[in-house]
Structure formats: structure tokens, C-alpha cells
C-alpha atoms as a PDB file:
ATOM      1  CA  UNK A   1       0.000   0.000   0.000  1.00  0.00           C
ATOM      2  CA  UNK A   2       1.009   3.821  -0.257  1.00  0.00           C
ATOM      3  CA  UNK A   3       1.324   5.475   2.160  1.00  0.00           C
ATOM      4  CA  UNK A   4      -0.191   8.628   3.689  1.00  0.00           C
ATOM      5  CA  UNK A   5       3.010  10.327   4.315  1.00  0.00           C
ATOM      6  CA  UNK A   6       6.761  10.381   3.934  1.00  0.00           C
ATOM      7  CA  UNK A   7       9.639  11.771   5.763  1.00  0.00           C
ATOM      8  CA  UNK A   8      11.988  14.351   4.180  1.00  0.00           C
ATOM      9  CA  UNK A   9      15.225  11.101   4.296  1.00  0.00           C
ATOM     10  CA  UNK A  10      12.414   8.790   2.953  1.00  0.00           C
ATOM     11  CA  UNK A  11      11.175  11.400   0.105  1.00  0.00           C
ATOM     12  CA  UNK A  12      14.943  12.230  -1.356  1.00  0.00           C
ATOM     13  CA  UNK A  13      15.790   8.377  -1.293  1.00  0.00           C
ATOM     14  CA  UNK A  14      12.695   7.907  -3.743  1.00  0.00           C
ATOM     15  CA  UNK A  15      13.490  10.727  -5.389  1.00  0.00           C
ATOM     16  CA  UNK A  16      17.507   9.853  -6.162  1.00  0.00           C
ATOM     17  CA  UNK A  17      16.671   6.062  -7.155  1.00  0.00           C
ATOM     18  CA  UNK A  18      14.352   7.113  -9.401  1.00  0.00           C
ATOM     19  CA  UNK A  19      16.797   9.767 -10.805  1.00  0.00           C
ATOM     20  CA  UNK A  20      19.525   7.157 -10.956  1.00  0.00           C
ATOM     21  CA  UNK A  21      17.503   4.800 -13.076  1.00  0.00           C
ATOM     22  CA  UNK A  22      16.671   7.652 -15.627  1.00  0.00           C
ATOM     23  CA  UNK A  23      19.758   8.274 -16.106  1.00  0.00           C
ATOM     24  CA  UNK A  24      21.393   4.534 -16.237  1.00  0.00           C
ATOM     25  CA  UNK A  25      18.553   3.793 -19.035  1.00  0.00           C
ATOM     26  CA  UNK A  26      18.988   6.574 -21.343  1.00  0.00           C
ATOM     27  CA  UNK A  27      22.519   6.439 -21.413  1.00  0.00           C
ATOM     28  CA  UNK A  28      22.878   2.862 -21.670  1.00  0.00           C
ATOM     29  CA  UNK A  29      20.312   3.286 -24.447  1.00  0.00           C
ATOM     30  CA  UNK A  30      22.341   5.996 -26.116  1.00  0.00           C
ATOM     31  CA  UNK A  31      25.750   3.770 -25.869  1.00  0.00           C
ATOM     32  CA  UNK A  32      24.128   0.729 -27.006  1.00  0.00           C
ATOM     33  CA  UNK A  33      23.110   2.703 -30.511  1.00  0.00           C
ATOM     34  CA  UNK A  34      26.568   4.693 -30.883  1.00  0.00           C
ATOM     35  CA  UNK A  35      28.221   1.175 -30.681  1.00  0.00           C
ATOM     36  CA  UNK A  36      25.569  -0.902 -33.288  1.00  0.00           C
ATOM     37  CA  UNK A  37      28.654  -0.348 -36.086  1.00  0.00           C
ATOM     38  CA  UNK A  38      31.396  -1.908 -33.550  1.00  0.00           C
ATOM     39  CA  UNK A  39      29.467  -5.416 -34.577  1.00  0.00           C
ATOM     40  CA  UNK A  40      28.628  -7.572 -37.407  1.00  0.00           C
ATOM     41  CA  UNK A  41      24.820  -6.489 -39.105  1.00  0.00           C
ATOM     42  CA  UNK A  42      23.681  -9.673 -37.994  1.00  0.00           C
ATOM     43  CA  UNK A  43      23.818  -9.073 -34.415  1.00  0.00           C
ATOM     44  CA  UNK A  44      22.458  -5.703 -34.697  1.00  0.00           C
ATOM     45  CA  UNK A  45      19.138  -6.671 -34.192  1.00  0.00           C
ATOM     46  CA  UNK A  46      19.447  -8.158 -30.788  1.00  0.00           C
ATOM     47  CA  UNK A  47      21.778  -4.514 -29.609  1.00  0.00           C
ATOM     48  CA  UNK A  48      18.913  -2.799 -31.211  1.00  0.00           C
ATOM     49  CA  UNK A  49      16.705  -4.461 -29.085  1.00  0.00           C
ATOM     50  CA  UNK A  50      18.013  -3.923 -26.107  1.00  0.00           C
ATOM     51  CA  UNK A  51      18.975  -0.010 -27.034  1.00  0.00           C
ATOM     52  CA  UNK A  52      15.012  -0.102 -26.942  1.00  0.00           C
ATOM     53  CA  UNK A  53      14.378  -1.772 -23.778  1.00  0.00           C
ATOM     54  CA  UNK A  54      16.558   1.208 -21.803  1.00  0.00           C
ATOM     55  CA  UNK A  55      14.080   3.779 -23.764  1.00  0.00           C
ATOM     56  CA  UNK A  56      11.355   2.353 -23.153  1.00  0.00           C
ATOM     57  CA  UNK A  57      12.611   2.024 -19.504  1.00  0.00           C
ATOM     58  CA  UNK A  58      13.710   5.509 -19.578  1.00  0.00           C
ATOM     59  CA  UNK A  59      10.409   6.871 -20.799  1.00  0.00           C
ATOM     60  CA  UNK A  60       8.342   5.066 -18.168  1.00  0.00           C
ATOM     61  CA  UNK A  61      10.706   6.129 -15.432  1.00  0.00           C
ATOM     62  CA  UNK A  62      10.043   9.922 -16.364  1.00  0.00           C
ATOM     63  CA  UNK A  63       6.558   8.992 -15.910  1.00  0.00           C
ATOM     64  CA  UNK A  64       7.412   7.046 -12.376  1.00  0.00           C
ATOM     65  CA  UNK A  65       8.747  10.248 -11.485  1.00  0.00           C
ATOM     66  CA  UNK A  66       6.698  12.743 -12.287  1.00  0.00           C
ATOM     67  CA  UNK A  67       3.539  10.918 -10.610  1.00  0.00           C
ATOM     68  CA  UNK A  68       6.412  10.178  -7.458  1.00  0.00           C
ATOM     69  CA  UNK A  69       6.539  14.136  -7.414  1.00  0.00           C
ATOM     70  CA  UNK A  70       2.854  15.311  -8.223  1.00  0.00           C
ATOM     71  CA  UNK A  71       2.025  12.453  -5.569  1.00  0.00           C
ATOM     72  CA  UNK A  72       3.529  14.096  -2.166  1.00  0.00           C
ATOM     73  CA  UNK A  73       3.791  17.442  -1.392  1.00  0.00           C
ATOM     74  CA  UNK A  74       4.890  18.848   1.486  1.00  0.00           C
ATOM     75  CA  UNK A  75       4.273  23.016   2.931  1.00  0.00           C
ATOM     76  CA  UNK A  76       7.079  23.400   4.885  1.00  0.00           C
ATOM     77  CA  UNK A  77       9.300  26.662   3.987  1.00  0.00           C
ATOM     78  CA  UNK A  78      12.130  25.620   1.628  1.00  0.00           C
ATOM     79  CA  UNK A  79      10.380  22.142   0.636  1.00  0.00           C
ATOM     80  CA  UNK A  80      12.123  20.300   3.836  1.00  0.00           C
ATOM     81  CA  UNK A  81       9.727  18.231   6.059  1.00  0.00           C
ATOM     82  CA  UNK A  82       7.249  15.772   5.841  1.00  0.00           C
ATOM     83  CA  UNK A  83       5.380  14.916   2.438  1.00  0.00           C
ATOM     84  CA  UNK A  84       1.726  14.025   2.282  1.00  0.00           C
ATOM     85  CA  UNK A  85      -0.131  12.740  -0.297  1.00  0.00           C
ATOM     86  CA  UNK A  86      -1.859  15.772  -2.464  1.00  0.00           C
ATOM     87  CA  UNK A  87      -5.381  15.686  -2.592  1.00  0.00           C
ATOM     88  CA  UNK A  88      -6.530  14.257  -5.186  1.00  0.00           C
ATOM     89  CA  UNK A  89      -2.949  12.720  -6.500  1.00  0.00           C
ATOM     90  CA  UNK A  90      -1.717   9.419  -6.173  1.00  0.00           C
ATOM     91  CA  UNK A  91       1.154   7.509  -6.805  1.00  0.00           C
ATOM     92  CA  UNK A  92       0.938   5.523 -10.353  1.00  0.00           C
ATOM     93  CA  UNK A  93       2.631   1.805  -9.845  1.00  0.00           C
ATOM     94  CA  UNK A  94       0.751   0.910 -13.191  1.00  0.00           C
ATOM     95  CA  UNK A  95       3.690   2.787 -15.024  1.00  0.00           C
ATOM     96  CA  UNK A  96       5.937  -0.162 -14.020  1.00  0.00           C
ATOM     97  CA  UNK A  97       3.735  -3.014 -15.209  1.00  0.00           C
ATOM     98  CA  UNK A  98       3.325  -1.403 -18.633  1.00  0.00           C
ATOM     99  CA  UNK A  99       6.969  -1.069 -19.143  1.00  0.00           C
ATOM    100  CA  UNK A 100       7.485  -4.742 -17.676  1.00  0.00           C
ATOM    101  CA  UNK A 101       4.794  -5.538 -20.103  1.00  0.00           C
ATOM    102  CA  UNK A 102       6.601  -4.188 -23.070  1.00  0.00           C
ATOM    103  CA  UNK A 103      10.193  -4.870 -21.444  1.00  0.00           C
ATOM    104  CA  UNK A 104      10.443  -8.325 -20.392  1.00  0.00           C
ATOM    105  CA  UNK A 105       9.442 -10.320 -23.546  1.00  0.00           C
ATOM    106  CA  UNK A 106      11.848  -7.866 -25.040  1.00  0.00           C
ATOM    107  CA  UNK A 107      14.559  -8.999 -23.379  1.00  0.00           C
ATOM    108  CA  UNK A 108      13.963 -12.292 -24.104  1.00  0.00           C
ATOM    109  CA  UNK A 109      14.263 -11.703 -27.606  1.00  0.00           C
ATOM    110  CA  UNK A 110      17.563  -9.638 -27.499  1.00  0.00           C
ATOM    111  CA  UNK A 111      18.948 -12.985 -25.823  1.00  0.00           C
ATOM    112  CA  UNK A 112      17.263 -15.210 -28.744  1.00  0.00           C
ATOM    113  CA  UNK A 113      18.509 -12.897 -31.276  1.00  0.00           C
ATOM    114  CA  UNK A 114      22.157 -12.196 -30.002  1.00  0.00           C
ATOM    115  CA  UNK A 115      22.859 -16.028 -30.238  1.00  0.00           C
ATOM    116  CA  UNK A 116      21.942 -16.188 -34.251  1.00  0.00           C
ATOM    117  CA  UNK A 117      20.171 -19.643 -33.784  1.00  0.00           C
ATOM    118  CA  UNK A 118      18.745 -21.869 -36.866  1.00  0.00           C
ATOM    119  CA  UNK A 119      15.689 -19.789 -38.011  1.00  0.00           C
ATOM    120  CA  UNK A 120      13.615 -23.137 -36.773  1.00  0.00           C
ATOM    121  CA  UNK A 121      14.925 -22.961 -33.376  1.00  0.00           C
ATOM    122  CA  UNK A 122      14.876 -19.865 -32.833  1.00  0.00           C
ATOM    123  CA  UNK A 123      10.842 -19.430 -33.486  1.00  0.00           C
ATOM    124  CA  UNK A 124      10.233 -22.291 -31.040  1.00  0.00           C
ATOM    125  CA  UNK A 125      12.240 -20.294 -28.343  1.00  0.00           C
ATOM    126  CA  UNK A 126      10.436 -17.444 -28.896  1.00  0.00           C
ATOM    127  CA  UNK A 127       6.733 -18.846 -29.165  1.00  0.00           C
ATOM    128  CA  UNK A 128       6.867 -20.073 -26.569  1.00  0.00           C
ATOM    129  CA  UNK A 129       8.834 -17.431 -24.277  1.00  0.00           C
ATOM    130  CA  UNK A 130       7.335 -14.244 -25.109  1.00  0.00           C
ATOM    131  CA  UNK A 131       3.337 -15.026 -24.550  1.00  0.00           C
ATOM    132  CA  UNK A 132       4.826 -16.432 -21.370  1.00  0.00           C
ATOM    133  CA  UNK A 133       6.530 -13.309 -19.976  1.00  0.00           C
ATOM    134  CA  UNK A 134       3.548 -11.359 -20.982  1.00  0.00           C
ATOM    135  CA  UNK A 135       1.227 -13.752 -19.427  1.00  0.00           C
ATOM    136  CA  UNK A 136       3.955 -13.414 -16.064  1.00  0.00           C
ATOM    137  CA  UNK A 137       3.043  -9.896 -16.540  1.00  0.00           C
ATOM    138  CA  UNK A 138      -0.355  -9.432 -17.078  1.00  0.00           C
ATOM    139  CA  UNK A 139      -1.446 -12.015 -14.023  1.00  0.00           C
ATOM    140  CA  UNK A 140       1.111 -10.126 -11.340  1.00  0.00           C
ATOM    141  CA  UNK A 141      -0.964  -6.888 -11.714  1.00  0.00           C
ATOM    142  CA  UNK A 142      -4.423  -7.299 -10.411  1.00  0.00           C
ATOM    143  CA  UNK A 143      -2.280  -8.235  -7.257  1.00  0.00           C
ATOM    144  CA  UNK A 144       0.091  -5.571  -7.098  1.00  0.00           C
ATOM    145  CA  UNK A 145      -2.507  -2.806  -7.001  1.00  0.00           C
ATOM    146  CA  UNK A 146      -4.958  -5.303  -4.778  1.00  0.00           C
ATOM    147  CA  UNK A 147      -4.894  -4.827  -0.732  1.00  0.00           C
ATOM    148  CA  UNK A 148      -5.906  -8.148   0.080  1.00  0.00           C
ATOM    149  CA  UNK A 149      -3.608 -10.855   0.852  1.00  0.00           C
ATOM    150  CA  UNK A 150      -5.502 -13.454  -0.084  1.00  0.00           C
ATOM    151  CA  UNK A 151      -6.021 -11.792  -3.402  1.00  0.00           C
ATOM    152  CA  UNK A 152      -2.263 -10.868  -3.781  1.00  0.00           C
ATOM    153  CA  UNK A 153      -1.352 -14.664  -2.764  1.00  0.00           C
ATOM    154  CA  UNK A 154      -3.326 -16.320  -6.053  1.00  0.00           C
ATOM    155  CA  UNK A 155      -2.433 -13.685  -8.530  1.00  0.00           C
ATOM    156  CA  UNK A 156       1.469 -13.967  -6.873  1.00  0.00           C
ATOM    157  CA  UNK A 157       0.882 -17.950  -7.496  1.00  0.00           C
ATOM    158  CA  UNK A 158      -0.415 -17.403 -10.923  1.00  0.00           C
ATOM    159  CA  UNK A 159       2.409 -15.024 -12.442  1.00  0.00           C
ATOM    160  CA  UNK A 160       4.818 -17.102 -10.844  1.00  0.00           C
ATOM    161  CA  UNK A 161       3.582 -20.429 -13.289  1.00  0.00           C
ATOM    162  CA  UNK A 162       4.680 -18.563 -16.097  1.00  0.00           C
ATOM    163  CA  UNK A 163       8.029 -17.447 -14.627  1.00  0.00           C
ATOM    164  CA  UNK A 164       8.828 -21.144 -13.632  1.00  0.00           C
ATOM    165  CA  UNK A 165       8.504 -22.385 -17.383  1.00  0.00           C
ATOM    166  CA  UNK A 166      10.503 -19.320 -18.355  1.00  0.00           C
ATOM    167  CA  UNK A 167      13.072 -20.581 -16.265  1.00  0.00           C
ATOM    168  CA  UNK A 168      13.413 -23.991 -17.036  1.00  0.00           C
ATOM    169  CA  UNK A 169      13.636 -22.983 -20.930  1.00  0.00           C
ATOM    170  CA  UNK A 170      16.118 -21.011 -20.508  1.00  0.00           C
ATOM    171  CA  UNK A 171      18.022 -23.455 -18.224  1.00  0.00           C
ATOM    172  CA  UNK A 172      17.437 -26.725 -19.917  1.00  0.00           C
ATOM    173  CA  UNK A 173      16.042 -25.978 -23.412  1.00  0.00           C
ATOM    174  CA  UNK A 174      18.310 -23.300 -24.813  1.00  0.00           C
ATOM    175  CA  UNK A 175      21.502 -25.364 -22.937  1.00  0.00           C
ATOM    176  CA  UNK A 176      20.493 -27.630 -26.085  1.00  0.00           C
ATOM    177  CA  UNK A 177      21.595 -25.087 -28.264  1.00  0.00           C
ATOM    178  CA  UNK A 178      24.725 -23.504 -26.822  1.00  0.00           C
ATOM    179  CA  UNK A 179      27.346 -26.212 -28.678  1.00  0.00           C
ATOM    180  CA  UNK A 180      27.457 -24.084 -31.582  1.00  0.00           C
ATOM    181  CA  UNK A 181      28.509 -21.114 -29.542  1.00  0.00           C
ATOM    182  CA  UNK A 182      31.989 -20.069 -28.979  1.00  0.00           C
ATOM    183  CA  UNK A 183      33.566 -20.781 -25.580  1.00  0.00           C
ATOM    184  CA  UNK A 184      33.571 -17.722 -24.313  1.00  0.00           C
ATOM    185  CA  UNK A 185      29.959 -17.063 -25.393  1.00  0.00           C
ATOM    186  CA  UNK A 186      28.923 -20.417 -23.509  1.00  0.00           C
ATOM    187  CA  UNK A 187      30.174 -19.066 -20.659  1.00  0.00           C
ATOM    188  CA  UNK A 188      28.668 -15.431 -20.615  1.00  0.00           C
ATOM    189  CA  UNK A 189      25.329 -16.738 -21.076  1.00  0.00           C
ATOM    190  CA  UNK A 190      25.455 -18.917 -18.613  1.00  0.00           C
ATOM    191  CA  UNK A 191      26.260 -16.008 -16.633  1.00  0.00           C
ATOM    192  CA  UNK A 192      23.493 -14.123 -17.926  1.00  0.00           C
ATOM    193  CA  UNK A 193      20.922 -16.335 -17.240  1.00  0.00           C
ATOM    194  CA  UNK A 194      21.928 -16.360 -13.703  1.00  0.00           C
ATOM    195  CA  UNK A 195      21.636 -12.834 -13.715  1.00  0.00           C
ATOM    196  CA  UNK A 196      18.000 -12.754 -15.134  1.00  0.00           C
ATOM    197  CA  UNK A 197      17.260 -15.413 -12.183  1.00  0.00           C
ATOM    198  CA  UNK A 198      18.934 -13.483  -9.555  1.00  0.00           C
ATOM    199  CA  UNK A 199      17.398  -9.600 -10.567  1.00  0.00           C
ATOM    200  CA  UNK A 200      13.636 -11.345 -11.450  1.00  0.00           C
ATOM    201  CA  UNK A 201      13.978 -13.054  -8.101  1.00  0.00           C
ATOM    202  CA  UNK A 202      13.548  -9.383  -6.230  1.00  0.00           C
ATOM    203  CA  UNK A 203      10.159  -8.915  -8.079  1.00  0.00           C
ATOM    204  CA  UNK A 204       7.927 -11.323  -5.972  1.00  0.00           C
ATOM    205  CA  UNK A 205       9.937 -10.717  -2.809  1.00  0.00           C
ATOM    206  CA  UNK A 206       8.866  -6.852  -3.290  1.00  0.00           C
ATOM    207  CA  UNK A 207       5.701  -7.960  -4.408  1.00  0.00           C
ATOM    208  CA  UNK A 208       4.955 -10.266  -1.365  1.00  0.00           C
ATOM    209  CA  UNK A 209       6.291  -8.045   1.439  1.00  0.00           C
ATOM    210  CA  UNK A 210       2.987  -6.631   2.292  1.00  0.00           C
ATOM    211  CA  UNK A 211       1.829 -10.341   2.602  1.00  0.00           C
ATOM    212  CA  UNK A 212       4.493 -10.864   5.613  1.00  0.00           C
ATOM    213  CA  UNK A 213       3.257  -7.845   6.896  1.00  0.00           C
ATOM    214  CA  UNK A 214       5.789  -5.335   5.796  1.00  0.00           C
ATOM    215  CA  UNK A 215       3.799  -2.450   5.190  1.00  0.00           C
ATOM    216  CA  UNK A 216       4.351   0.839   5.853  1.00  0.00           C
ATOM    217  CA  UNK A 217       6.494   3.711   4.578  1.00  0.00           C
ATOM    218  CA  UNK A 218      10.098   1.877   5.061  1.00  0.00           C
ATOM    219  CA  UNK A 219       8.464  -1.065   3.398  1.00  0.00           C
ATOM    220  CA  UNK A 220       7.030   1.134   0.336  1.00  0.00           C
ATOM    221  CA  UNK A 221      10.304   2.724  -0.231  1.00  0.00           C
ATOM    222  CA  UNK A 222      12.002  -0.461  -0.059  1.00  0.00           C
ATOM    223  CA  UNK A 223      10.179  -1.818  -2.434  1.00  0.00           C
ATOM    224  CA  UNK A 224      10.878   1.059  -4.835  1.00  0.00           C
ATOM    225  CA  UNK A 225      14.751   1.062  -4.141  1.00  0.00           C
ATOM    226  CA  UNK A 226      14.373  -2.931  -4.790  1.00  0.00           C
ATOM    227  CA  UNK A 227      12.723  -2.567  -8.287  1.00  0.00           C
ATOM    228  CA  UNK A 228      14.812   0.728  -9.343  1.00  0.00           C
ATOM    229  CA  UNK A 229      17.947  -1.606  -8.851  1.00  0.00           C
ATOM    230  CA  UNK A 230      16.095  -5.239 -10.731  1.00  0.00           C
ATOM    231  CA  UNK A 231      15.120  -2.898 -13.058  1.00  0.00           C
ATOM    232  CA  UNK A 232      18.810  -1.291 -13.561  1.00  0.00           C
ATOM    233  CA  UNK A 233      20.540  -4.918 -13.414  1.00  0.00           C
ATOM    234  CA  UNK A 234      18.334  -6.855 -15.737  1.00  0.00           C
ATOM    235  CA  UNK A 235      18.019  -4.019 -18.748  1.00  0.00           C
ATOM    236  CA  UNK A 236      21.143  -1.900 -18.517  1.00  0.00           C
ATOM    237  CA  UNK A 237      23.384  -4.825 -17.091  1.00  0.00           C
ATOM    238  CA  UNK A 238      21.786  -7.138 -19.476  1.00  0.00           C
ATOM    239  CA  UNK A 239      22.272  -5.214 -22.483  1.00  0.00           C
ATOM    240  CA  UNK A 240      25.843  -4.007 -22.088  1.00  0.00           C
ATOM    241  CA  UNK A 241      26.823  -8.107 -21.223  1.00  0.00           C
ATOM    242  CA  UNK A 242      24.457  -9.014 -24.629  1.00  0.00           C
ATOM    243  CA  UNK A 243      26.627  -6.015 -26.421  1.00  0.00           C
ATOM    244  CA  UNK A 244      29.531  -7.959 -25.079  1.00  0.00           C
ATOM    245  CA  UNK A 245      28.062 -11.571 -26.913  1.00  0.00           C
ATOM    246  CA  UNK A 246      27.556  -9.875 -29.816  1.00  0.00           C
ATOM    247  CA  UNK A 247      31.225  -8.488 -30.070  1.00  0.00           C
ATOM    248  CA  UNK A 248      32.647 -12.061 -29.159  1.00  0.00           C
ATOM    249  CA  UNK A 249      31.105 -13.374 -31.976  1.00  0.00           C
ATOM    250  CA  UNK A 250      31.202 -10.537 -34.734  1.00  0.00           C
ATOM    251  CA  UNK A 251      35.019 -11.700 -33.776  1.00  0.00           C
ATOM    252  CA  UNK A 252      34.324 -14.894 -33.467  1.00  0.00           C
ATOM    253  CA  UNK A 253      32.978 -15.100 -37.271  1.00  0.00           C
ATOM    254  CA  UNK A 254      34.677 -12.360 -39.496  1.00  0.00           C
ATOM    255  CA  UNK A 255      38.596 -12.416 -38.280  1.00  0.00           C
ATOM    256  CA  UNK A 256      39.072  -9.535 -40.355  1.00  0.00           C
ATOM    257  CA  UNK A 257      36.716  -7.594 -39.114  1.00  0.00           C
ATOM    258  CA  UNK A 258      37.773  -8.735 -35.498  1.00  0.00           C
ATOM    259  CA  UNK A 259      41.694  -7.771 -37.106  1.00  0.00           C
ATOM    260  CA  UNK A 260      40.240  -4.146 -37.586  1.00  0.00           C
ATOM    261  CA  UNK A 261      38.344  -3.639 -34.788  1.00  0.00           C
ATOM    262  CA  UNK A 262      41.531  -4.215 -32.557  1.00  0.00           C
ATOM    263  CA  UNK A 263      43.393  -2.318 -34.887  1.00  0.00           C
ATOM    264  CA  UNK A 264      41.027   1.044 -33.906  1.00  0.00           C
ATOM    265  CA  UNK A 265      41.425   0.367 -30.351  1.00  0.00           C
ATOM    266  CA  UNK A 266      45.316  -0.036 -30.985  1.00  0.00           C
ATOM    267  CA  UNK A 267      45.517   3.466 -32.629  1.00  0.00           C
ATOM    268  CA  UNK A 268      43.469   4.915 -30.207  1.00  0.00           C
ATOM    269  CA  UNK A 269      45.704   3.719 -27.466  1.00  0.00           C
ATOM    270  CA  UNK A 270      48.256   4.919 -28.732  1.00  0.00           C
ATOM    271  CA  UNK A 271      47.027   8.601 -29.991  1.00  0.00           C
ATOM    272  CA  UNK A 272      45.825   9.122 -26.558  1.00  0.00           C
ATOM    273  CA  UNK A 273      49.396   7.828 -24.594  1.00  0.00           C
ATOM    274  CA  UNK A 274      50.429  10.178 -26.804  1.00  0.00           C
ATOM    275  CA  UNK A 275      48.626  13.405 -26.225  1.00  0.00           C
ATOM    276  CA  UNK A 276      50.723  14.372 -23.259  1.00  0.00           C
ATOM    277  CA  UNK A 277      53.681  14.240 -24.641  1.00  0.00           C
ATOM    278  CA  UNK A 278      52.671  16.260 -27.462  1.00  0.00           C
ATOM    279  CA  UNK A 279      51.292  18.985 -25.267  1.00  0.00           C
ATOM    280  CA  UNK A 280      54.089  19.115 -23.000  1.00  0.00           C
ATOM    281  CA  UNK A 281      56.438  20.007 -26.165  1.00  0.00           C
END
């Protein structure tokens, strides 16, 4: 639940995560597109992809904010001292589920698309991982914005069905398909995946809390620190490691353009070691 009131500490910790995250997603967003010719075309798509999940991310933040802002108020001279919800305002948390909505199947398909699968494997992936996360989605929210427990406890159940088969797809299905991948690809997906598992974990421990009977204003801007971060970790995290992929194996499969990549970073190594020298003459 929101609540009533907020204390000036409480208010600028709100106010700085959210800040934080708007700034994390656009500028991942904005690296991500600068760097699409630093790969092969054929993994553009999936760095595309992911240069979209941080704006879309971005956007929805602004929109977090701004109803964060419009939502307490406070009178006290110089804006210090405790905020209370304006009449007639309220705090949106239906901005997050619409970006999760658009987000999460999105990510899903930068991971599909990074790895360049067989055409045929790569639509069964995605048929059957997308309409899940969506479904994830859509059955968390009637809970989230519900303040019964009991109601909060099936919808939790139900969204979580979805996440489970996510899971073991990603774990045991696309393992199938990793062979083909260069070592050090193998590995960072692995990694990945564990990193998907560990920052979609805080989402149901956020959304339970109020279930354990961790309510309150600590507990609401816990819960707002804990998704700002998840939501930080799992799309500008995410994307830079799935920029990483994609670099491995632009190398991976064109050694000359791998040969003139390095050659770049060579000469701008060495321009740069040599910029104080020339200004010292």
C-alpha cells in the first residue's frame, strides 16, 4: 500500500533512485546505438533491441517520477519536512507493469537474437517465451494494485507459473543449443541467465512483502529502491553483457573484421598515450 506520508530522508531516497535509473537507461540506451557499427549487421538486431528496452525504460521512469513528485507534497518553507499525499494525486505503480509488459518479452528476444540460432529454433524459443513473460506480466498486476492478501497470494501464485517455465527454458532448453557457440559465449550466457534469475527473483519478494506484513512507509520505499535496482541490473546490465556476446562473436565469425576492430582500439591507445607528450612540447 502507499502510504499517507513520507519523511523528508524517505522522500529524497525515492526521489535519487528514481533519478539514478533515468539516467542509467537513457545512457545505456544511447551507448548501445553509438556502438551498433562496432558489430557484425547480424547481431544488430538483438543490440537494437536492447537499445530499446533502456528507452522504453527511460520513458516510463520519467513517468514514475513525475507521478512520485505530483504524488507528495509537502508546505514546509524551503520544501524540507514531511510529504503528504496531495489531494486528489496518487502515486501511479501501473507505469511499471506497462513497461514490464513491453520490457520483459523484449529482453527475451535480445537474448534469442544475439545467439543467431537456426531460423527453426529460434521461433520455437520465442513462441513459446514471449506469450509467457507477458502472461507473467499481465497475471502479477491485479495483485500488485490489490490490498488483500488473499487476493495478492493467487495472482502472486499465478504469475509465478509462467516465470517457472521461463526458467526452465532457458536453463534446460536453450543449454540444447549452446554447442554451436563459442567458448567464451557459452560461458557469458550462462552467466546471464543467472543474472536474469537473480534480478527477477527481487520482483515477488517486493511484491509479497505486504503479505508478511511489511507495510508501511520503510516497506514502500524499499520496495521502490528494490525494483529501481532489478530494473537497472536486468536491462542496462543485461544489455551491455548481450553487447559484449555480440562483439565475441562478430570476432568470433569475421577475423578480419575482429583484425580491424583491434586495430582502432590499438591506434586509439596509442594517440591518446600520446597526447601528453605532445602537449608538453
Amino acid at each position: 500500500m502507499i502510504p499517507d506520508s513520507l519523511t523528508q530522508s524517505q522522500y529524497d531516497t525515492v526521489y535519487n533512485i528514481f533519478s539514478l535509473v533515468i539516467a542509467a537507461q537513457l545512457f545505456t540506451s544511447v551507448f548501445l546505438i553509438i556502438s551498433l557499427k562496432r558489430i557484425l549487421p547480424r547481431y544488430r538486431q538483438a543490440i537494437t533491441v536492447a537499445a530499446i528496452v533502456c528507452g522504453i525504460a527511460a520513458y516510463h521512469y520519467f513517468r514514475i517520477f513525475n507521478s512520485f513528485t505530483e504524488a507528495f507534497v509537502t508546505d514546509a518553507v524551503g520544501g524540507k519536512g514531511m510529504y503528504t499525499q496531495a489531494a486528489g494525486a496518487g502515486f501511479n505503480e501501473g507505469y511499471r507493469y506497462v513497461d514490464w509488459l513491453l520490457t520483459v518479452p523484449l529482453l527475451l528476444l535480445e537474448l534469442i537474437a544475439v545467439l543467431a540460432l537456426a531460423r527453426k529454433m529460434q521461433t520455437s524459443l520465442l513462441v513459446r517465451l514471449i506469450p509467457a513473460s507477458a502472461l507473467m506480466i499481465a497475471l502479477g498486476y491485479p495483485g500488485e494494485i490489490s490490498g488483500d492478501n488473499l487476493t495478492r497470494g493467487i495472482f502472486g501464485f499465478l504469475s509465478t507459473i509462467p516465470f517457472v517455465y521461463i526458467l526452465w527454458v532457458l536453463f534446460v532448453e536453450l543449454t540444447k543449443s549452446l554447442d554451436r557457440q563459442p567458448p567464451a559465449v557459452r560461458k557469458t550466457i550462462s552467466r546471464l541467465r543467472v543474472l536474469l534469475l537473480a534480478t527477477w527473483g527481487v520482483y515477488p519478494i517486493a511484491y509479497l512483502l505486504p503479505a508478511i506484513g511489511a507495510d508501511g512507509a520503510d516497506a514502500w520505499v524499499g520496495k521502490q529502491i528494490g525494483y529501481s535496482v532489478a530494473d537497472i541490473l536486468a536491462k542496462c546490465l543485461y544489455g551491455l553483457i548481450i553487447y559484449r556476446v555480440a562483439r565475441i562473436k562478430s570476432f568470433a565469425d569475421d577475423s578480419a573484421f575482429a583484425l580491424d576492430e583491434l586495430s582502432m582500439e590499438d591506434a586509439r591507445e596509442v594517440t591518446s598515450a600520446a597526447k601528453p607528450a605532445g602537449n608538453a612540447q
